[in-house]
N, C-alpha and C. Protein backbone atom coordinates (compact mmCIF):
# COMPACT_ATOMS: atom_id res chain seq x y z
N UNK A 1 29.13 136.87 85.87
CA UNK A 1 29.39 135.51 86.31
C UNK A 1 28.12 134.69 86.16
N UNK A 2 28.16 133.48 85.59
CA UNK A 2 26.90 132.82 85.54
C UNK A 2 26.70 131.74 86.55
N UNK A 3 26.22 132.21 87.44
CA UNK A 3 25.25 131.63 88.95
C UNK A 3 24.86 130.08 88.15
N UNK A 4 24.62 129.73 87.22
CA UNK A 4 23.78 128.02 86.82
C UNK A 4 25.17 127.58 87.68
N UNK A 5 26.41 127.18 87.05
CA UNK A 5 27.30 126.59 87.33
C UNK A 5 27.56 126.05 88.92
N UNK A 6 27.65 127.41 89.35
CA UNK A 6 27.92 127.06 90.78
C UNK A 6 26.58 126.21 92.14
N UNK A 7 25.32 126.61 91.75
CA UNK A 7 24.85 126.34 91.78
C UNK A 7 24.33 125.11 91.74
N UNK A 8 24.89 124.37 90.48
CA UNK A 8 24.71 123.13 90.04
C UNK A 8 25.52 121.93 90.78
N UNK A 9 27.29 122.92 91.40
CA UNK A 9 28.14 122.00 92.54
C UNK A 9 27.38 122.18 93.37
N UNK A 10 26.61 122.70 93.96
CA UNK A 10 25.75 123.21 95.30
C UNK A 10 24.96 121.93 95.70
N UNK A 11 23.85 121.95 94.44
CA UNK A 11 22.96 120.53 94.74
C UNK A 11 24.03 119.26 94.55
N UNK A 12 24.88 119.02 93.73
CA UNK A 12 25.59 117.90 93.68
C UNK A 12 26.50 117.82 94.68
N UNK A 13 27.18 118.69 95.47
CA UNK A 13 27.53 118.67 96.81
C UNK A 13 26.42 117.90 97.96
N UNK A 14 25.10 118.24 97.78
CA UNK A 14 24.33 117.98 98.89
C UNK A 14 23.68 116.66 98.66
N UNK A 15 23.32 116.42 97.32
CA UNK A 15 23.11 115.41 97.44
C UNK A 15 24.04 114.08 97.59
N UNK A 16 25.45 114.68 97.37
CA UNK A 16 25.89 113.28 97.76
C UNK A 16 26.34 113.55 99.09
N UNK A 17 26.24 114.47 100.34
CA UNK A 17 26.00 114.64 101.42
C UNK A 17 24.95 113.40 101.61
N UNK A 18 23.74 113.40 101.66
CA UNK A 18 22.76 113.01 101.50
C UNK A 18 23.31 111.57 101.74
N UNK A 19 23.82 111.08 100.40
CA UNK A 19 24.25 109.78 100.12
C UNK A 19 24.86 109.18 101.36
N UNK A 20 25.93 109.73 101.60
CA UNK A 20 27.17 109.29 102.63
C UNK A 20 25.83 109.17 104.13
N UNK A 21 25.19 109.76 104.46
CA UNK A 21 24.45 110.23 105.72
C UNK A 21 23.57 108.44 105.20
N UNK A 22 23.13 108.47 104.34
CA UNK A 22 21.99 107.38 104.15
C UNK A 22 22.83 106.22 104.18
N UNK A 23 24.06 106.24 104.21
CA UNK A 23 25.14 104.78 104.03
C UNK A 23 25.56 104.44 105.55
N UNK A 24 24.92 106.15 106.12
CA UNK A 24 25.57 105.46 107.42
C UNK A 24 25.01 104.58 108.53
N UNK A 25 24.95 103.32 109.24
CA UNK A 25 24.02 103.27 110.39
C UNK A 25 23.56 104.12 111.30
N UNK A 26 22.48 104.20 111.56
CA UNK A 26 22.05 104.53 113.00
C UNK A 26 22.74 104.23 114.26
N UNK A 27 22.88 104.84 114.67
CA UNK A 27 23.16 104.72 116.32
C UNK A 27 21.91 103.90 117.34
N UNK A 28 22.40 102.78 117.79
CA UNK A 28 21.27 102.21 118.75
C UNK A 28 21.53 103.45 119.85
N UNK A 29 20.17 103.89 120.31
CA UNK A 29 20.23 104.52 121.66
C UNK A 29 18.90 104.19 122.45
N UNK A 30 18.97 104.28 123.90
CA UNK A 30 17.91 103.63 124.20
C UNK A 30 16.44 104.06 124.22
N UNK A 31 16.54 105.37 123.58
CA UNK A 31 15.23 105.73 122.97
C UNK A 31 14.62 105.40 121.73
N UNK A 32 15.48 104.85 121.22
CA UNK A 32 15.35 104.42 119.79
C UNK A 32 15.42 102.72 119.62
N UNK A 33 15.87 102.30 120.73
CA UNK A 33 16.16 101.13 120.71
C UNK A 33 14.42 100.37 120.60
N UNK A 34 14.37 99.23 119.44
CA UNK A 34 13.54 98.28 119.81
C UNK A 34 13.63 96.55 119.87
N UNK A 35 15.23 96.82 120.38
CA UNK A 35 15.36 95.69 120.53
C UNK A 35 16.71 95.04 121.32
N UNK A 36 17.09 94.38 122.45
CA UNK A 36 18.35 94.22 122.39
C UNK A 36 18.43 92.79 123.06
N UNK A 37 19.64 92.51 122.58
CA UNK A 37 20.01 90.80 122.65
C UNK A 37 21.61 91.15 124.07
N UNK A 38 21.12 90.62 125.13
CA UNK A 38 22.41 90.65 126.36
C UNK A 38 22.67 89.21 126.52
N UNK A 39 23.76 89.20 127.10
CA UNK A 39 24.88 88.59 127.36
C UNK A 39 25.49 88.82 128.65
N UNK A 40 24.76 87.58 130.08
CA UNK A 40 25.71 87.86 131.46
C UNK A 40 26.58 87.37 131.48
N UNK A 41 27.67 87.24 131.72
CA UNK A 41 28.59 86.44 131.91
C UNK A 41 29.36 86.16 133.39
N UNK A 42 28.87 87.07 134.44
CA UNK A 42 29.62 87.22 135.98
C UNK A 42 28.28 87.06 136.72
N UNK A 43 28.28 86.46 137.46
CA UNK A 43 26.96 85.96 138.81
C UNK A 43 27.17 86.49 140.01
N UNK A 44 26.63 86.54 141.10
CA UNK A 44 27.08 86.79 142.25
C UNK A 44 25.62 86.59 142.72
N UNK A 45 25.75 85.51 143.48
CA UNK A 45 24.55 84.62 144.65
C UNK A 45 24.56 85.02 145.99
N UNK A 46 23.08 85.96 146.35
CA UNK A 46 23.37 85.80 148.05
C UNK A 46 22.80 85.21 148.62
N UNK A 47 23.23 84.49 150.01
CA UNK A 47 22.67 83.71 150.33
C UNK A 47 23.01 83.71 152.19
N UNK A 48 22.44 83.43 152.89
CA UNK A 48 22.33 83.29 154.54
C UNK A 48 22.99 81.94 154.90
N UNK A 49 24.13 82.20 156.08
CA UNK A 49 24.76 81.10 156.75
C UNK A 49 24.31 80.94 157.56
N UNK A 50 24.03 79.78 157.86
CA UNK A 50 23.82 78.88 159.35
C UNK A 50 23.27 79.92 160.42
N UNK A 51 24.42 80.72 160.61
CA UNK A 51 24.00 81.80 161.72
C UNK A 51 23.23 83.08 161.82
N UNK A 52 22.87 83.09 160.41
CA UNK A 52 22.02 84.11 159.27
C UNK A 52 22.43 85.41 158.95
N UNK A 53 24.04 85.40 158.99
CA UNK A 53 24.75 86.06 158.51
C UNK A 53 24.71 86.28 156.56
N UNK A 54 24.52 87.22 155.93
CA UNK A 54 24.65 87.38 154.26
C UNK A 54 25.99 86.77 154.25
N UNK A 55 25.83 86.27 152.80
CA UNK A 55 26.89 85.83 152.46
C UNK A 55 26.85 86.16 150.36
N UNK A 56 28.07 86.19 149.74
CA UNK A 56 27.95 86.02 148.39
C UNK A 56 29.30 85.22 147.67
N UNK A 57 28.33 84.90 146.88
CA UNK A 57 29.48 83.67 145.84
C UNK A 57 29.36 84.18 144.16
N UNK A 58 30.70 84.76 144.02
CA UNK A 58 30.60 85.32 142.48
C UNK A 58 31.12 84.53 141.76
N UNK A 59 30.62 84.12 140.80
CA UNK A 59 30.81 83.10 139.60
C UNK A 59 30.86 83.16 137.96
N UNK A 60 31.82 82.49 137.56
CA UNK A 60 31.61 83.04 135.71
C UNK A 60 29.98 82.38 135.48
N UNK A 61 29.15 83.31 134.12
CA UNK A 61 27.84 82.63 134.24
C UNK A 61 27.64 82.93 132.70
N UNK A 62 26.54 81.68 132.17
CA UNK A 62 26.55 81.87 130.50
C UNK A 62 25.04 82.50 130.78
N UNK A 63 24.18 83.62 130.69
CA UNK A 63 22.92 84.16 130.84
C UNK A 63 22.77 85.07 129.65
N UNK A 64 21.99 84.77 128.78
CA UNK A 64 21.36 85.31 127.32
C UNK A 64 19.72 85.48 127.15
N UNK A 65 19.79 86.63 127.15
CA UNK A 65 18.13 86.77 126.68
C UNK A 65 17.81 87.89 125.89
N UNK A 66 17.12 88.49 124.80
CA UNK A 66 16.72 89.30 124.35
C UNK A 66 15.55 89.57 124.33
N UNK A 67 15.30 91.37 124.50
CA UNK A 67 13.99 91.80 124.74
C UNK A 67 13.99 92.18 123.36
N UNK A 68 12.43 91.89 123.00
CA UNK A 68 11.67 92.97 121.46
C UNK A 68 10.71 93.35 121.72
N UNK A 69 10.33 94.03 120.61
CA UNK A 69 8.98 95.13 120.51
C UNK A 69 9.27 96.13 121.48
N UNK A 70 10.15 96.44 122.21
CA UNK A 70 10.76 97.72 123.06
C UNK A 70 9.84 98.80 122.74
N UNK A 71 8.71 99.32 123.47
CA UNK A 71 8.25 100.47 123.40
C UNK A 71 8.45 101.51 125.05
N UNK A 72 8.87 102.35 124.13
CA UNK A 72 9.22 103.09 125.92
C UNK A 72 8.16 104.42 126.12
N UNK A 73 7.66 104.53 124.79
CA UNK A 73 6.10 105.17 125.35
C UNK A 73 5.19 104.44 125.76
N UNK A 74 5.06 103.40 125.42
CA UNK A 74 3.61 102.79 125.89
C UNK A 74 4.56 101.63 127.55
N UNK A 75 5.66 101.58 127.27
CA UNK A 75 6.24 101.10 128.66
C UNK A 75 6.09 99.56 128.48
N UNK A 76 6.46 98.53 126.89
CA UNK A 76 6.27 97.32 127.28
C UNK A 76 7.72 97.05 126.77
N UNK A 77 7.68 95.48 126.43
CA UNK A 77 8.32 95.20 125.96
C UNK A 77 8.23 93.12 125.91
N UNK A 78 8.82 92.40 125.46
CA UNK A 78 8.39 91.08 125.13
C UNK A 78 10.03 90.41 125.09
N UNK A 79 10.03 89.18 126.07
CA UNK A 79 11.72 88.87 126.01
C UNK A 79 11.48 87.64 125.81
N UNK A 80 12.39 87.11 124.74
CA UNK A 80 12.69 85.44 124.21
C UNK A 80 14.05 85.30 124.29
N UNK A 81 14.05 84.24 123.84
CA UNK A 81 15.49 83.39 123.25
C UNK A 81 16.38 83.55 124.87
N UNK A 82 15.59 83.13 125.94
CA UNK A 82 16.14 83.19 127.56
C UNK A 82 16.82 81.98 127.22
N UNK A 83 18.20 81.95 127.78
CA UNK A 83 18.94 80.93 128.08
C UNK A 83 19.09 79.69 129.16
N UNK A 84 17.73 80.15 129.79
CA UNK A 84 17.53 79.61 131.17
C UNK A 84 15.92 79.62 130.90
N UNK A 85 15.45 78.14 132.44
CA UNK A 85 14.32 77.79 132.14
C UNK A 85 13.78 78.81 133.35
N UNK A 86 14.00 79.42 134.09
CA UNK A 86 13.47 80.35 134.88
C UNK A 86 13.88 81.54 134.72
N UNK A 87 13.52 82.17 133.58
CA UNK A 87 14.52 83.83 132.78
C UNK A 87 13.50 84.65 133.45
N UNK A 88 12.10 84.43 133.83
CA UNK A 88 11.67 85.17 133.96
C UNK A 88 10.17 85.64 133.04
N UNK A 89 9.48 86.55 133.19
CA UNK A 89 7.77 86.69 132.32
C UNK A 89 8.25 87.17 130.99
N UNK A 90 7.45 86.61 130.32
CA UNK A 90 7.44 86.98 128.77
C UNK A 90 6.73 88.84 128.83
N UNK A 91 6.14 89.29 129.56
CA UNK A 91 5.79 90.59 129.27
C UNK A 91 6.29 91.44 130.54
N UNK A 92 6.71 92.25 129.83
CA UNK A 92 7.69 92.95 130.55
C UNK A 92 7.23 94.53 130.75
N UNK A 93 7.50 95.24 132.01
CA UNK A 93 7.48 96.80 132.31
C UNK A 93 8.57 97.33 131.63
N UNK A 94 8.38 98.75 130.91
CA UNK A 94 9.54 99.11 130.44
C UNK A 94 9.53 101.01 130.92
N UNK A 95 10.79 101.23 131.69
CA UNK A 95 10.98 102.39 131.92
C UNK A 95 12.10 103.02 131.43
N UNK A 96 12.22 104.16 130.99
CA UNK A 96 13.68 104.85 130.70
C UNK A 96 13.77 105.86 131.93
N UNK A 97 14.34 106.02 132.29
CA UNK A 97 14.38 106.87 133.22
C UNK A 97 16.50 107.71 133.18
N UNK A 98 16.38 108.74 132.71
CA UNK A 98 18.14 109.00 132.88
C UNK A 98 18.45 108.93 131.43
N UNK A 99 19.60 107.77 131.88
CA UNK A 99 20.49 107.40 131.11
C UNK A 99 19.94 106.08 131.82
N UNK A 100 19.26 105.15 131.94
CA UNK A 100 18.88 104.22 132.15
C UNK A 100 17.57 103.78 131.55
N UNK A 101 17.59 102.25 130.57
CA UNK A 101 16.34 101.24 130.43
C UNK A 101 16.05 100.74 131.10
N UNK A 102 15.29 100.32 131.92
CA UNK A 102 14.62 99.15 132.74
C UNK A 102 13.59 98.17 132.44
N UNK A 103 14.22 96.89 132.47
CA UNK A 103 12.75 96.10 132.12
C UNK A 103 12.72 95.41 133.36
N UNK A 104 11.25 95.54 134.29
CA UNK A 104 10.50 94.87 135.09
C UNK A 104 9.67 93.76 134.88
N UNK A 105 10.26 92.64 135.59
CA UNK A 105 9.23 91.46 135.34
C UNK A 105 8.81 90.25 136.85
N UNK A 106 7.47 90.76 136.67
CA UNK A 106 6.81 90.46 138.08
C UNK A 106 6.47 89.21 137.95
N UNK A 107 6.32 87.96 138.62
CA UNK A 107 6.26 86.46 138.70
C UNK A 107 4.98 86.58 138.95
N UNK A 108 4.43 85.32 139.11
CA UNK A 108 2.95 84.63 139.78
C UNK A 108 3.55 84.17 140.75
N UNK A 109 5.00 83.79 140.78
CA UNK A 109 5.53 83.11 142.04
C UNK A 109 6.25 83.93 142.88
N UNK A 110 6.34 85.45 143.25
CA UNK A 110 6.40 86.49 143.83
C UNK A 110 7.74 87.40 143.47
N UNK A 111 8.28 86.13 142.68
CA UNK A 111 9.74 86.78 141.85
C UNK A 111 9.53 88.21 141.33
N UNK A 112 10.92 88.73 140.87
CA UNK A 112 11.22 89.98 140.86
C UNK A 112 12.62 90.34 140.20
N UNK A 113 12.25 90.17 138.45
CA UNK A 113 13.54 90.60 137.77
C UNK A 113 13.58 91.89 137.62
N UNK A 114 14.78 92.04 137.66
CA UNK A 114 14.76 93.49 136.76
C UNK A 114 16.57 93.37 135.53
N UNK A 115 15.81 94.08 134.92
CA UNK A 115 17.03 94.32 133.77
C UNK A 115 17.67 95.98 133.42
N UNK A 116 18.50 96.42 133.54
CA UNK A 116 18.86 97.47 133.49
C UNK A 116 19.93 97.52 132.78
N UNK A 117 19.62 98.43 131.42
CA UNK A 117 21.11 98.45 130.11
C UNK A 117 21.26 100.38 130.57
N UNK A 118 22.44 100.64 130.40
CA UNK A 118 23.46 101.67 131.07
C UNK A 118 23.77 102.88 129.67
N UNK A 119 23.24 103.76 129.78
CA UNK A 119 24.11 104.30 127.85
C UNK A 119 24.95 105.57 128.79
N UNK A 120 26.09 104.46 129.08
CA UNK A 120 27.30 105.54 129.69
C UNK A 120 28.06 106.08 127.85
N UNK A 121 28.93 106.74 128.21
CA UNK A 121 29.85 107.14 126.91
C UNK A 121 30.39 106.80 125.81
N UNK A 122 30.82 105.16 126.53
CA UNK A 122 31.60 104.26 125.87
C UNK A 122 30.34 103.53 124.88
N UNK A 123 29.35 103.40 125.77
CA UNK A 123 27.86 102.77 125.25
C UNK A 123 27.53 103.73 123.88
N UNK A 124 27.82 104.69 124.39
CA UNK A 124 26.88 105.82 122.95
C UNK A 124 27.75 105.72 121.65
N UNK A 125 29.08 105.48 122.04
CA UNK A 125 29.84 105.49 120.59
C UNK A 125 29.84 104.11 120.19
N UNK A 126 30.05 102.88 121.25
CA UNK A 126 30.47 101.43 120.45
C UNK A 126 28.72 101.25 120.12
N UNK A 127 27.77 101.23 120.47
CA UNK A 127 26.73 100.31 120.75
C UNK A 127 26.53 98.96 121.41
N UNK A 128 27.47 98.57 122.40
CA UNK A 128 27.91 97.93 123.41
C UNK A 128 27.51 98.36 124.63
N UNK A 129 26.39 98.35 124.98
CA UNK A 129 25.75 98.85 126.40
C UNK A 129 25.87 98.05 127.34
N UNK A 130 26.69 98.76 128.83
CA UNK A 130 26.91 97.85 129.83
C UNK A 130 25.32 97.88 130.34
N UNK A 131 25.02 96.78 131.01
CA UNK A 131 23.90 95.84 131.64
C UNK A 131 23.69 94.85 132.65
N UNK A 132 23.11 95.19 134.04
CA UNK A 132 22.71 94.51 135.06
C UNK A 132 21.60 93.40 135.03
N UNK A 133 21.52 92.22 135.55
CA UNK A 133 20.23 91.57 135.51
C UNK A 133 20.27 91.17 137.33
N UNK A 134 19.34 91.45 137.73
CA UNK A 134 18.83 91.17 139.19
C UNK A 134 17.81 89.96 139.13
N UNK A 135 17.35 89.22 140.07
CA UNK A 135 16.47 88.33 140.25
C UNK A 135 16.35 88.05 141.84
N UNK A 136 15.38 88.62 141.98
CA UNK A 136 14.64 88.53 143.75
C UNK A 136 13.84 87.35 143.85
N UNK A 137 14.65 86.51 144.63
CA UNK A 137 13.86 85.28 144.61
C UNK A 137 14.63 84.84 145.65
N UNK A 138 13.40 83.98 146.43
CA UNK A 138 14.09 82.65 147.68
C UNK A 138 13.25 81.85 148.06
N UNK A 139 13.54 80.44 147.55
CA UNK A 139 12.91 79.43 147.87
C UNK A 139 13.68 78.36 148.78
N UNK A 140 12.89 77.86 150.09
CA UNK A 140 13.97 77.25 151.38
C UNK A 140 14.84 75.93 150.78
N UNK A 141 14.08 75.62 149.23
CA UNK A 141 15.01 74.09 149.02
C UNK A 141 16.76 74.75 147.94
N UNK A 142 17.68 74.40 147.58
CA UNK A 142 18.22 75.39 146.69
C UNK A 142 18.27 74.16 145.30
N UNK A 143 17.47 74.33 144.30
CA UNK A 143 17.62 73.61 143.44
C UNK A 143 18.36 73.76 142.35
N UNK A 144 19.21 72.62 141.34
CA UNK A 144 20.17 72.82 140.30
C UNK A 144 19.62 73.38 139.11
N UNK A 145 20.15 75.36 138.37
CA UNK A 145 19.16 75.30 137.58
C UNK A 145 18.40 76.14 137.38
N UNK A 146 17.85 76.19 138.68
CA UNK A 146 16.60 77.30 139.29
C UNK A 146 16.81 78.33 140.04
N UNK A 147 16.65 79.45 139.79
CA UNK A 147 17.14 80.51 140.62
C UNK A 147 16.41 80.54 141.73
N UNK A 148 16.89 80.33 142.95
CA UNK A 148 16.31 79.99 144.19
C UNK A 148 16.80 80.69 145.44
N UNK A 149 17.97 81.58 145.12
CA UNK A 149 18.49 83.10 145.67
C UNK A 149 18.59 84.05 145.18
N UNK A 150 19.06 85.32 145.94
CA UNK A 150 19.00 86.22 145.08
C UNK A 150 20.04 86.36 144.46
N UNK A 151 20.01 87.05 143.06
CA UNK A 151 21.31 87.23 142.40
C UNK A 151 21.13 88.01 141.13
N UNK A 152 22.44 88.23 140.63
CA UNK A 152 23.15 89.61 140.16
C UNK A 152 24.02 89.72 139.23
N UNK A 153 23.44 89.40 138.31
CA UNK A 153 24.10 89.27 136.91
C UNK A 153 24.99 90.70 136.26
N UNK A 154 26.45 90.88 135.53
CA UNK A 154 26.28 92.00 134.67
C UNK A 154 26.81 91.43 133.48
N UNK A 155 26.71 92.09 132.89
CA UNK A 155 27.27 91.67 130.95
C UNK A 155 27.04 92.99 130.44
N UNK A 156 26.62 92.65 129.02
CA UNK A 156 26.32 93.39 127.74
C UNK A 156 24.87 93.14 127.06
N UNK A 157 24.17 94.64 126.37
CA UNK A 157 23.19 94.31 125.81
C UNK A 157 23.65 95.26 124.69
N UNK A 158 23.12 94.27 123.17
CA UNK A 158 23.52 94.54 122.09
C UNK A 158 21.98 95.21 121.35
């Protein structure tokens, strides 16, 4: 039997293995991720009554921002294109911890975001990662605009 032949389907088998593998995308995952663009769309404001009882008001909400340069060894990361004039610091803490990203962003004005994208199941196959945005903040006037309670964004980060 002459071995060239078969041999010869062998490599032409693999290399167009090869092919199909190189056609395919990558999987965003959040170790790999250096970059993602979210989308809040649900709010929920808390806030103290009269009698200083908590209180919350959930609301549809348009909130867009994307983080880049995502490094989760060195722990940074850099967020633009905020949809809002108080999104929060341009340089950001970055932790993975789990199945959880976190980006931390500390104010001069004592604020306190945090961002947290989720790589549950559904996340690992669509690349549709569910995502929290928090903002610790309270200032005694409540201005239009300005995040001036605390509140609690969720959406999607792409």
């Amino acid at each position: 039997m002459n071995v060239r032949p078969v041999l010869a389907l062998i490599a032409l088998a693999a290399v167009g293995m090869q092919d199909v593998a190189a056609q395919a995308p990558a999987r965003k995952t959040l170790t790999t991720a250096q970059s993602f663009k979210c989308n809040f769309t649900l709010v929920t404001v808390g806030n103290w009554d009269k009698a200083g009882a908590p209180t919350a008001e959930t609301t549809p909400a348009k909130l867009a921002m994307q983080f880049v340069d995502i490094d989760t060894q060195d722990g940074t990361a850099n967020v633009i294109e905020v949809s809002t004039v108080a999104a929060g610091a341009p340089h950001i803490i970055v932790r993975l911890m789990g199945s959880s990203l976190h980006f931390l962003a500390m104010n001069t004005s004592g604020s306190v975001y945090l961002t947290t994208v989720f790589a549950d199941k559904e996340s690992a196959t669509g690349g549709k990662f569910k995502a929290a945005h928090s903002r610790h903040e309270f200032t005694p006037v409540r201005l239009s605009s300005w995040t001036s309670r605390p509140e609690q964004y969720v959406g999607y980060c792409e």
